[in-house]
Protein backbone atom coordinates (compact mmCIF):
# COMPACT_ATOMS: atom_id res chain seq x y z
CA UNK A 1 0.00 0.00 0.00
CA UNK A 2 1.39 3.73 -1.07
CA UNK A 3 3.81 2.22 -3.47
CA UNK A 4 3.35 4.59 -6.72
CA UNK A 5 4.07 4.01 -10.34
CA UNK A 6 3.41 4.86 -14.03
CA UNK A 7 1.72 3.52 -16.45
CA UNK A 8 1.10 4.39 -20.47
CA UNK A 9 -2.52 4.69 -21.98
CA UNK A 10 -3.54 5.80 -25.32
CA UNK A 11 -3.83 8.96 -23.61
CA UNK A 12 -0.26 8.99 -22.15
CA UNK A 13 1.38 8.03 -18.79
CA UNK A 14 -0.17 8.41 -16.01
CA UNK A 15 0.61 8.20 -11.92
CA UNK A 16 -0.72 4.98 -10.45
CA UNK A 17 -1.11 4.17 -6.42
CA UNK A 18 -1.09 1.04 -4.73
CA UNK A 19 -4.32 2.03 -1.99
CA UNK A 20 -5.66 -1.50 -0.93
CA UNK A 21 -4.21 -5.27 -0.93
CA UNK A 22 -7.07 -7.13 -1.06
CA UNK A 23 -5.79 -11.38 -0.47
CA UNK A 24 -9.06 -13.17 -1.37
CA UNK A 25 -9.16 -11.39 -5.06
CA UNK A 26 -9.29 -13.21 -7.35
CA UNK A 27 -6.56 -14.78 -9.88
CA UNK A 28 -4.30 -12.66 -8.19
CA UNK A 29 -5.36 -8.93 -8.73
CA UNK A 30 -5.14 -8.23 -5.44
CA UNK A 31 -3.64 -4.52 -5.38
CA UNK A 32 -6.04 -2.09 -5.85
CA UNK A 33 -4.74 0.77 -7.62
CA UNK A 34 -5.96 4.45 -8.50
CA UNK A 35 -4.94 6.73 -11.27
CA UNK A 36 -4.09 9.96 -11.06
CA UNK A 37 -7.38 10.89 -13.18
CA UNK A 38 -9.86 8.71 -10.15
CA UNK A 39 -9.71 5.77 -12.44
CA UNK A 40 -9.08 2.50 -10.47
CA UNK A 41 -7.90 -1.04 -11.42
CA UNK A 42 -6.55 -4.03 -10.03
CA UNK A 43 -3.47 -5.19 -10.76
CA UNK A 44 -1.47 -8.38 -9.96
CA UNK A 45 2.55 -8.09 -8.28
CA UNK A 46 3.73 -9.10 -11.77
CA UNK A 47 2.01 -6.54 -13.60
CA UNK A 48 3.18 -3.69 -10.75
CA UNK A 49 6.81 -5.42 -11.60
CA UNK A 50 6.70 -4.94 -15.24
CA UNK A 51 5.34 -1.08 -15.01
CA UNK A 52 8.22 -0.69 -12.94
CA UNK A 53 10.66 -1.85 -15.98
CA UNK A 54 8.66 -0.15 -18.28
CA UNK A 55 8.40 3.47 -17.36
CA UNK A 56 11.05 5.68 -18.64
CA UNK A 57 11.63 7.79 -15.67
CA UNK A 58 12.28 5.01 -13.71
CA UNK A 59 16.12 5.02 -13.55
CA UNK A 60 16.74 2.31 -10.42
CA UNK A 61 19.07 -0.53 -11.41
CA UNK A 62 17.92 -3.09 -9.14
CA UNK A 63 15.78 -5.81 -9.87
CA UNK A 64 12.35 -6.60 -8.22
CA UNK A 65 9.73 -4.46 -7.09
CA UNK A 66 10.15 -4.60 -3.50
CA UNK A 67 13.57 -3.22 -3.07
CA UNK A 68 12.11 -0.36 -5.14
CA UNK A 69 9.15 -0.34 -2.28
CA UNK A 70 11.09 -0.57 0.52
CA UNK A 71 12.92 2.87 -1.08
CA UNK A 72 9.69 4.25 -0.83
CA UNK A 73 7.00 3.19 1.04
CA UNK A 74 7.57 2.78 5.29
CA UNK A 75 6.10 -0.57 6.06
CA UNK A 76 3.23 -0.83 8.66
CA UNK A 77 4.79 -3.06 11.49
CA UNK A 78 1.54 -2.92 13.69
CA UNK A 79 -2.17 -2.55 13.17
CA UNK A 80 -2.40 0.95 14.22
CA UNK A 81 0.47 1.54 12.01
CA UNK A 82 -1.61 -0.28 8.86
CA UNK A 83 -4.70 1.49 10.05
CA UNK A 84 -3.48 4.70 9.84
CA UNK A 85 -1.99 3.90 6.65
CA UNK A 86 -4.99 2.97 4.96
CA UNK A 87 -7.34 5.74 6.50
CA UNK A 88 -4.83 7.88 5.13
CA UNK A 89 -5.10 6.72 1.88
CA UNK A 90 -8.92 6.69 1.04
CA UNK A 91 -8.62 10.16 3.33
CA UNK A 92 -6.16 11.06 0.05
CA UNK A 93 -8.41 9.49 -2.42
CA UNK A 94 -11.21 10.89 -1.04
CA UNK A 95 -9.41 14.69 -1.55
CA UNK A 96 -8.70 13.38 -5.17
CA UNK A 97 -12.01 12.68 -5.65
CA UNK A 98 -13.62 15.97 -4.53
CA UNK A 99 -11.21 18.11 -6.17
CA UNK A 100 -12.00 16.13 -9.39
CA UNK A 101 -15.87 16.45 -9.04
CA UNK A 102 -15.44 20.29 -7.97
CA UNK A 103 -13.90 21.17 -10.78
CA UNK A 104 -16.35 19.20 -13.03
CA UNK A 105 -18.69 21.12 -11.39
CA UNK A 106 -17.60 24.08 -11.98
CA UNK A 107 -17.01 23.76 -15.35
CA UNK A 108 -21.02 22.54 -15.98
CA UNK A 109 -21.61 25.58 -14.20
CA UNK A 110 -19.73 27.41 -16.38
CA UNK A 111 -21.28 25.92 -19.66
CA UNK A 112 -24.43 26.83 -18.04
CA UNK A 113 -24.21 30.58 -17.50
CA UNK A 114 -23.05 30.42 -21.15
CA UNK A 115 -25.99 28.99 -22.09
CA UNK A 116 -27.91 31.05 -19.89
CA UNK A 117 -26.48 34.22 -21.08
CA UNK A 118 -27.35 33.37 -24.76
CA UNK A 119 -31.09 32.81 -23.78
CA UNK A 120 -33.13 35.85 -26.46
CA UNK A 121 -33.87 38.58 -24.14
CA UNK A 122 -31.02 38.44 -21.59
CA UNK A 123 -29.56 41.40 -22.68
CA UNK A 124 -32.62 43.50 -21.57
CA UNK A 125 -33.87 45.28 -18.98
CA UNK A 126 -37.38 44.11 -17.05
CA UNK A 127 -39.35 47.00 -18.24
CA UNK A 128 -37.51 45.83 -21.91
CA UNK A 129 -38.84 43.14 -21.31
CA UNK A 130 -42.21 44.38 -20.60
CA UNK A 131 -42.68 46.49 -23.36
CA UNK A 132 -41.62 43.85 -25.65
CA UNK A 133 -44.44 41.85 -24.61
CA UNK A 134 -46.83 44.06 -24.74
CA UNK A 135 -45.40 44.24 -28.40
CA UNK A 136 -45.95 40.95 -28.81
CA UNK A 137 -49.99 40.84 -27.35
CA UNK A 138 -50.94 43.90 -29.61
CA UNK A 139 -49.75 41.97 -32.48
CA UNK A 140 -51.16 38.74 -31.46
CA UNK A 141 -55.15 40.85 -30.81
CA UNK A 142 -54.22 42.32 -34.07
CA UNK A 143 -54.11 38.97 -36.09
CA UNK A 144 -57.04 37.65 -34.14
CA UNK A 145 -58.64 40.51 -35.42
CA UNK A 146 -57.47 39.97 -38.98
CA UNK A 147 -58.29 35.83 -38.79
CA UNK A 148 -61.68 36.79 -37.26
CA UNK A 149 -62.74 39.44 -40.43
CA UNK A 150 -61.34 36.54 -42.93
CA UNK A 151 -62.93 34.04 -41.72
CA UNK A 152 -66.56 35.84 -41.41
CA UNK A 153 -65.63 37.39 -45.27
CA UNK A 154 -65.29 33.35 -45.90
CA UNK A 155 -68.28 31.94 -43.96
CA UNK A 156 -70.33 34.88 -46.79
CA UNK A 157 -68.59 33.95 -49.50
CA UNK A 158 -69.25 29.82 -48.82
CA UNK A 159 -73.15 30.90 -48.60
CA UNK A 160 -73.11 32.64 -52.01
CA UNK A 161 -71.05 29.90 -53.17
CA UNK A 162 -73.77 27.58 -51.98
CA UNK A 163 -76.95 29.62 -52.96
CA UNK A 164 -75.47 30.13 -56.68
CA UNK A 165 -74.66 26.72 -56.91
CA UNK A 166 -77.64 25.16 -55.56
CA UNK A 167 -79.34 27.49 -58.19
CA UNK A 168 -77.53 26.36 -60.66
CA UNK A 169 -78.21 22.85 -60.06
CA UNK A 170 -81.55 23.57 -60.26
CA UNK A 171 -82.00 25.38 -63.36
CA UNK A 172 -79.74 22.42 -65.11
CA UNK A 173 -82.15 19.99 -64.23
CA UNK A 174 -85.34 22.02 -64.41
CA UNK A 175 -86.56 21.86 -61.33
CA UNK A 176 -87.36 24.52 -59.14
CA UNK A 177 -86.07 25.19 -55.61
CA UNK A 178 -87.96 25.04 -52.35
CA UNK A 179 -87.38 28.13 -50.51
């Protein structure tokens, strides 16, 4: 636990830390890892050992990861000792964690007063405002108005329409209309 390393993604290296051995995992990824971006896997000894080879800043000579640990990393001796140790850690990853979702925050907040200040209308005052709907009512009575005169010049028409074709009708096959 605490022992840190690198590792390459598509995305580049990043910092990797060993915060929980777990014993009963299984097929032997039993170190619990996080990333320096809140991701977390679980790695096996052999894998940690290989990083350690890998990563190019990594300029120890010896062999093995745990004489690189034991450069390190100050072994728990006692339970209190391992306690601490571990509270510390999620207490760490826990600080990770919140700075990570503050900042995500804080950007969606961000995005949000842009959206916000793009909104038609923003840019105005209340009584702008006000006046502009008022605007908008007058014009809305004034093409009720409009719809109400077509549609009553319509309704007269469809009667003459009716009358002269009922007439029509009529006269083409000589009968005469009941009125």
């Amino acid at each position: 636990v605490g022992y840190e390393f690198r590792k390459r993604f598509d995305a580049g290296w990043y910092s990797g830390k060993v915060i929980e051995i777990r014993p009963m995992a299984a097929n032997g990824y039993n170190h619990r890892c996080v990333y320096s971006d809140g991701d977390m896997e679980d790695l096996r000894l052999q894998d940690l050992e290989q990083l350690a080879k890998l990563d190019p800043n990594n300029n120890k000579t010896r062999k093995g990861l745990s004489a690189k640990i034991s450069d390190r990393v100050k072994f728990p001796l006692t339970q209190t000792e391992y306690t601490k140790l571990l509270l510390d850690s999620e207490h760490q990853r826990d600080v990770e964690t919140t700075q990570t979702l503050a900042k995500k925050i804080l950007a969606k907040s961000a995005e949000v007063n842009d959206l916000v200040a793009k909104l038609p209308g923003m840019n105005r005052t209340r009584q702008m405002q006000m006046e502009r709907i008022n605007e908008l009512i007058e014009s809305n009575h004034n093409v009720t108005r409009k719809l109400e005169e077509a549609y009553l010049v319509a309704k007269d028409r469809r009667e003459e329409v009716r009358v002269a074709l009922g007439e029509s009708t009529c006269l083409a096959l000589g009968v005469e209309e009941d009125t």
